[in-house]
PDB file of N, CA and C in Angstrom:
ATOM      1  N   UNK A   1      17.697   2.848  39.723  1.00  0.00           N
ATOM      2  CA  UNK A   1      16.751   3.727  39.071  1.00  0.00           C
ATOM      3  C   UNK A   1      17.156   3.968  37.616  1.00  0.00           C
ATOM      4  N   UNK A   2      18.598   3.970  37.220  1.00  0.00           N
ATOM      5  CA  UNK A   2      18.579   4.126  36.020  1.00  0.00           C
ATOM      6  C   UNK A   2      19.217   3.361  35.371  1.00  0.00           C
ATOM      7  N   UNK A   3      18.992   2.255  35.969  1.00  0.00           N
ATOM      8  CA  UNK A   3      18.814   0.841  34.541  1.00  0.00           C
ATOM      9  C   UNK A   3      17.091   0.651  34.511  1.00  0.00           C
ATOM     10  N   UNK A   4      16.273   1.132  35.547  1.00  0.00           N
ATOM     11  CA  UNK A   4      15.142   0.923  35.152  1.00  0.00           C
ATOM     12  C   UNK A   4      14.439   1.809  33.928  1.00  0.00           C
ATOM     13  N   UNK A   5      15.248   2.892  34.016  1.00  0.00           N
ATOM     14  CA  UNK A   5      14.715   4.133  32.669  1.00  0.00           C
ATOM     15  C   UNK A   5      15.119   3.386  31.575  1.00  0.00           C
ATOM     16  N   UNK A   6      16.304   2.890  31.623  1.00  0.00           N
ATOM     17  CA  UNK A   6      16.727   1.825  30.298  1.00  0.00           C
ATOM     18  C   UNK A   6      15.885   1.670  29.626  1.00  0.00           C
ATOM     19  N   UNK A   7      15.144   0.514  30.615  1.00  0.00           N
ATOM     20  CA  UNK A   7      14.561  -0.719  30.021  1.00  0.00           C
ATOM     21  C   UNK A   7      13.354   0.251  29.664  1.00  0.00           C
ATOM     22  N   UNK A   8      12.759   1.098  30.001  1.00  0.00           N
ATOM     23  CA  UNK A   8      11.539   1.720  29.393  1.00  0.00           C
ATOM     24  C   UNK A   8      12.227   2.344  28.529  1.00  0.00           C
ATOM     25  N   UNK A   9      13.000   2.963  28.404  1.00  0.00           N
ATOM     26  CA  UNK A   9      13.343   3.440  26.815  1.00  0.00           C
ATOM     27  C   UNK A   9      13.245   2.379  25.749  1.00  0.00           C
ATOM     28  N   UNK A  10      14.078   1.228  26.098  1.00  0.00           N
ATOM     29  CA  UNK A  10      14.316   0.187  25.224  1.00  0.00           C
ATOM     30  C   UNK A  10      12.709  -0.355  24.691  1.00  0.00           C
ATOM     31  N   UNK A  11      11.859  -0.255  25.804  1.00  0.00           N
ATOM     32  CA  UNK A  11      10.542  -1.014  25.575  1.00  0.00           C
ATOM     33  C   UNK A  11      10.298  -0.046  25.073  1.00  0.00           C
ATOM     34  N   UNK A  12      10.114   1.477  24.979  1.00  0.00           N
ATOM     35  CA  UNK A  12       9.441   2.209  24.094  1.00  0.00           C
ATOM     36  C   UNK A  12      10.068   2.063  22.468  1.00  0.00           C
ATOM     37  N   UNK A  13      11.293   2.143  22.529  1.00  0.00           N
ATOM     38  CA  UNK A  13      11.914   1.982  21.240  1.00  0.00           C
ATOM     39  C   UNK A  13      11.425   0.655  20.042  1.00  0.00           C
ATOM     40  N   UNK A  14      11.556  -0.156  21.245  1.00  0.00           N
ATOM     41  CA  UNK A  14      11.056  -1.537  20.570  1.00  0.00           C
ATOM     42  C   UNK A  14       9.483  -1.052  20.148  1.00  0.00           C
ATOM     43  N   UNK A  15       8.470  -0.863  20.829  1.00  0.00           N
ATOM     44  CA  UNK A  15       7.438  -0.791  20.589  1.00  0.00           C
ATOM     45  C   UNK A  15       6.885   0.283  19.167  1.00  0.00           C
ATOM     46  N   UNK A  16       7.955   1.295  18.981  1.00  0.00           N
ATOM     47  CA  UNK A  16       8.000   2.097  18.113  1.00  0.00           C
ATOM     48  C   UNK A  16       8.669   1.469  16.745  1.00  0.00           C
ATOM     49  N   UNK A  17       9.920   0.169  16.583  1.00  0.00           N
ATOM     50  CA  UNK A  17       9.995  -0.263  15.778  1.00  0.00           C
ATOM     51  C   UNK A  17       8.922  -1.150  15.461  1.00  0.00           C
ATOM     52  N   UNK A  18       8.204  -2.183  16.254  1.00  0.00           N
ATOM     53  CA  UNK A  18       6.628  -2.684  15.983  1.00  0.00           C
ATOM     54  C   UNK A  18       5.870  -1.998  15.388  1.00  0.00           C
ATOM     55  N   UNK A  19       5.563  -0.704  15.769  1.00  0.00           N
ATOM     56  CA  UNK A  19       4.583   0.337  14.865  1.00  0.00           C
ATOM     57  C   UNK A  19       5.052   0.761  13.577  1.00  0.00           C
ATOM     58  N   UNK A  20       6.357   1.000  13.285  1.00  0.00           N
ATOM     59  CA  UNK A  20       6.693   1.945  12.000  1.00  0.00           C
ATOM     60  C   UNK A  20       6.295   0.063  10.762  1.00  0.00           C
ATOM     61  N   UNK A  21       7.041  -1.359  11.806  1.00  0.00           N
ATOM     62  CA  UNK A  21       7.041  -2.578  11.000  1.00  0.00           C
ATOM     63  C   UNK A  21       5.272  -2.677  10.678  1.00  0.00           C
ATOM     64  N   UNK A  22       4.247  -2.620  11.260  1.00  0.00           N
ATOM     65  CA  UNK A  22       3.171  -2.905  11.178  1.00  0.00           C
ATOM     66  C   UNK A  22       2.504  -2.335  10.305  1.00  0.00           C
ATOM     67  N   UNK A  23       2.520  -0.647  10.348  1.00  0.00           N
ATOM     68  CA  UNK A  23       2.291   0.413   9.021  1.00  0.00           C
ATOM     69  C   UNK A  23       2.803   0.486   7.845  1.00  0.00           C
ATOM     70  N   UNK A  24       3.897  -0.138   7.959  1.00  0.00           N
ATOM     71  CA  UNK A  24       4.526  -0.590   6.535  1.00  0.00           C
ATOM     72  C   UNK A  24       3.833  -1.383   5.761  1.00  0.00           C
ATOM     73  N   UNK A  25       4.304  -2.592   6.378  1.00  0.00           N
ATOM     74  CA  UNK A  25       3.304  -3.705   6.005  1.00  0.00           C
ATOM     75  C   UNK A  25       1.622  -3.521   5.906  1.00  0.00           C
ATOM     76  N   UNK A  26       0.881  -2.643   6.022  1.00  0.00           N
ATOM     77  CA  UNK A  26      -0.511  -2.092   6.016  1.00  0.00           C
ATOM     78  C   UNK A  26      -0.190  -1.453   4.694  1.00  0.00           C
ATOM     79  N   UNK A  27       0.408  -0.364   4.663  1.00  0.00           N
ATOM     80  CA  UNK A  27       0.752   0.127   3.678  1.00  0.00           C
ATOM     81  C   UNK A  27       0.926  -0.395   2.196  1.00  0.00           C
ATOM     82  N   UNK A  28       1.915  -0.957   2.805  1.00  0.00           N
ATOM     83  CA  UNK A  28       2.299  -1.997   1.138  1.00  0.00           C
ATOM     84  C   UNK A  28       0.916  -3.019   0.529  1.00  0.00           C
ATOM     85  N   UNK A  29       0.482  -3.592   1.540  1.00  0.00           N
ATOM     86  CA  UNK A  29      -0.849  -4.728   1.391  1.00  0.00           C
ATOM     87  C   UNK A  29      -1.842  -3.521   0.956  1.00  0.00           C
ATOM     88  N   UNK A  30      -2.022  -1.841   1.333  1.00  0.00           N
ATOM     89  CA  UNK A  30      -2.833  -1.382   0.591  1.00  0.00           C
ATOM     90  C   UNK A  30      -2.942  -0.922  -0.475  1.00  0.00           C
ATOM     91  N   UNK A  31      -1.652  -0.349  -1.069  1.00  0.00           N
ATOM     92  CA  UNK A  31      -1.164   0.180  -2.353  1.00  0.00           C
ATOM     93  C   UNK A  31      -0.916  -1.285  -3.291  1.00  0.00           C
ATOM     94  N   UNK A  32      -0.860  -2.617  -2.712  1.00  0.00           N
ATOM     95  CA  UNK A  32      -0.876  -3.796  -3.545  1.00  0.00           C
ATOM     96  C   UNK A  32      -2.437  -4.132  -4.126  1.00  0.00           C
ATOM     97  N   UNK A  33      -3.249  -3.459  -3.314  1.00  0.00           N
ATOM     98  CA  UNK A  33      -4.257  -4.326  -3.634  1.00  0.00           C
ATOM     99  C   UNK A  33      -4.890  -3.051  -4.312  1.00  0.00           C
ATOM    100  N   UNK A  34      -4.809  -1.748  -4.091  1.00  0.00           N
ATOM    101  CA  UNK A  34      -5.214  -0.536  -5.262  1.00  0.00           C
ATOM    102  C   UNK A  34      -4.924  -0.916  -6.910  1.00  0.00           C
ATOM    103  N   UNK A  35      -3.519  -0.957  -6.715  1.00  0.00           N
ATOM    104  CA  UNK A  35      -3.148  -1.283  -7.706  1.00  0.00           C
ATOM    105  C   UNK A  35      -3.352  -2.427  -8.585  1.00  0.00           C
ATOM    106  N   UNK A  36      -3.775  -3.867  -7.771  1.00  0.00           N
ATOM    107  CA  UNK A  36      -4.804  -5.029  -8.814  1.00  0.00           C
ATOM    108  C   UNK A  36      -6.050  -4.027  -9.042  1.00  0.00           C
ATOM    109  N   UNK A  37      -6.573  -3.465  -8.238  1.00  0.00           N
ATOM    110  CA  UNK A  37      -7.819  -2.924  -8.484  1.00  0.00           C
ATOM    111  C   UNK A  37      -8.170  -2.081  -9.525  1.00  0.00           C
ATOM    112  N   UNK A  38      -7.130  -0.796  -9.839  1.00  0.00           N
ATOM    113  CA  UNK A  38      -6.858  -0.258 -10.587  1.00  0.00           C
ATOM    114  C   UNK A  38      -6.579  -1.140 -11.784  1.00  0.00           C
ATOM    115  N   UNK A  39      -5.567  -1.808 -11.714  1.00  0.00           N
ATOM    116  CA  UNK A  39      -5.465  -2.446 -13.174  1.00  0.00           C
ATOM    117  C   UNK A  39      -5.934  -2.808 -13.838  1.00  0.00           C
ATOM    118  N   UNK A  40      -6.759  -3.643 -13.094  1.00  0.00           N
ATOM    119  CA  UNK A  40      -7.969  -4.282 -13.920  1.00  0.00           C
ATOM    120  C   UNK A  40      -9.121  -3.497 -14.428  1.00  0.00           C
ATOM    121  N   UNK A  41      -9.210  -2.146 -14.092  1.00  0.00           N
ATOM    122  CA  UNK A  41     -10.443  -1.354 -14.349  1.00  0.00           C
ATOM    123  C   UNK A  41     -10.025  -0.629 -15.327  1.00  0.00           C
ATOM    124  N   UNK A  42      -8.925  -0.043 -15.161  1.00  0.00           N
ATOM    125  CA  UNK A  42      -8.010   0.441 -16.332  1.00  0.00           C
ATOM    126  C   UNK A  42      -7.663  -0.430 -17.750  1.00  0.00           C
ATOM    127  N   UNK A  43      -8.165  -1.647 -17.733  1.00  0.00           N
ATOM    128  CA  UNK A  43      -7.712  -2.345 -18.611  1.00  0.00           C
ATOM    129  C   UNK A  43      -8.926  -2.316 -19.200  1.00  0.00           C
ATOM    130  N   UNK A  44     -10.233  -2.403 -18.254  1.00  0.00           N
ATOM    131  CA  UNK A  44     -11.456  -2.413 -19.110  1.00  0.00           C
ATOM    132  C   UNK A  44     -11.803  -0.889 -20.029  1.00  0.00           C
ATOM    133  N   UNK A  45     -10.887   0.228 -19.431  1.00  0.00           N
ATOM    134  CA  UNK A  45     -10.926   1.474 -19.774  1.00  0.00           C
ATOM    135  C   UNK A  45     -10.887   1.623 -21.167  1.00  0.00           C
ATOM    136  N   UNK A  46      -9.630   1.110 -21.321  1.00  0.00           N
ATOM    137  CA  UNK A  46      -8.628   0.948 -22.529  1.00  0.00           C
ATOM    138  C   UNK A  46      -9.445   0.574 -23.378  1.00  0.00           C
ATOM    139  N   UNK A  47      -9.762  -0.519 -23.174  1.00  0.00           N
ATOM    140  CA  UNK A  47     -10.590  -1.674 -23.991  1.00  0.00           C
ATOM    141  C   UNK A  47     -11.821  -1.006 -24.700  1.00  0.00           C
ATOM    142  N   UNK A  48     -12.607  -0.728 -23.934  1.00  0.00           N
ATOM    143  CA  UNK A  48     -13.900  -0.047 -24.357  1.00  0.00           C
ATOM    144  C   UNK A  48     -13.409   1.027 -25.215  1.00  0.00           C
ATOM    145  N   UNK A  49     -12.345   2.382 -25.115  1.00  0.00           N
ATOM    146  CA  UNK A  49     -11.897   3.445 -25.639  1.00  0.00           C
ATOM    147  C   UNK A  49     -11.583   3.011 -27.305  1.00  0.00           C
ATOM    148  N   UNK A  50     -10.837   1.316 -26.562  1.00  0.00           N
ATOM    149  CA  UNK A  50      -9.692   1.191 -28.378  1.00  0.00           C
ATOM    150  C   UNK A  50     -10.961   0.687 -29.246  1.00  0.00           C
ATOM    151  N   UNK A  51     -12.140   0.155 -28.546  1.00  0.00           N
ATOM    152  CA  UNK A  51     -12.930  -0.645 -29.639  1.00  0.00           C
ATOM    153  C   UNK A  51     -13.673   0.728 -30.281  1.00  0.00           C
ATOM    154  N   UNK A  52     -14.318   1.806 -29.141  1.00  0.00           N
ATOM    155  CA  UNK A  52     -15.013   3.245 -29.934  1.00  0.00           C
ATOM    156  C   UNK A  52     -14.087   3.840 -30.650  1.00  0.00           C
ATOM    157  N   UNK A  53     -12.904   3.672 -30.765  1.00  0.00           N
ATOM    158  CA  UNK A  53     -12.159   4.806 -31.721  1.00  0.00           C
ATOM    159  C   UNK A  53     -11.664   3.486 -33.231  1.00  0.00           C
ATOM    160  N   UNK A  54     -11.615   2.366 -33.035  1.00  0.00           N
ATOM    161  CA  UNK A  54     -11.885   1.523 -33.931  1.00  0.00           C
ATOM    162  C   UNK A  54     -12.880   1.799 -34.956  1.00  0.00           C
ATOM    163  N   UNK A  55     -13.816   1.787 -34.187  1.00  0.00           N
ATOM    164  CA  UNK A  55     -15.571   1.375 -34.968  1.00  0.00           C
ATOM    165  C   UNK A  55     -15.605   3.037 -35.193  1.00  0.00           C
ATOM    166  N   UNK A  56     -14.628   3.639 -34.574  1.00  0.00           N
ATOM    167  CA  UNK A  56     -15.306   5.564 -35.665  1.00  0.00           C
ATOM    168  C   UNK A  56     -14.453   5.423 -37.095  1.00  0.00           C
ATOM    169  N   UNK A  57     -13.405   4.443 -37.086  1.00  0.00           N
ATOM    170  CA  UNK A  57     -12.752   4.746 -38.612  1.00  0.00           C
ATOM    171  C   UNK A  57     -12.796   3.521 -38.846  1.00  0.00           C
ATOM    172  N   UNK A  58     -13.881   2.029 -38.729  1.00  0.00           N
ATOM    173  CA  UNK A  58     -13.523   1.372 -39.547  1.00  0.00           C
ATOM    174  C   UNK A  58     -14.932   0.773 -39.847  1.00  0.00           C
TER     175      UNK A  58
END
């Protein structure tokens, strides 16, 4: 009986390192792809801002 609790601990443990590995990796792939997203919109930000404050003093 209690090598069988073991092995369900062990399988829960394992199954809990699968989950924390899986959310990570979700995680990272979502804050990777915000951040192209962001960048690139932010760049058009910039862009548009530097050319109106250009064309007010030149």
């Amino acid at each position: 009986m209690n090598t069988r609790r073991r092995g369900v601990r062990r399988a829960l443990s394992g199954q809990a390192v699968v989950e924390y590995l899986l959310m990570t990796a979700m995680l990272l792939f979502l804050f990777t792809g915000m951040y192209k997203v962001l960048q690139t919109s932010l760049r058009k930000y910039f862009i548009s801002a530097g050319s109106a404050i250009l064309t007010a003093y030149y």
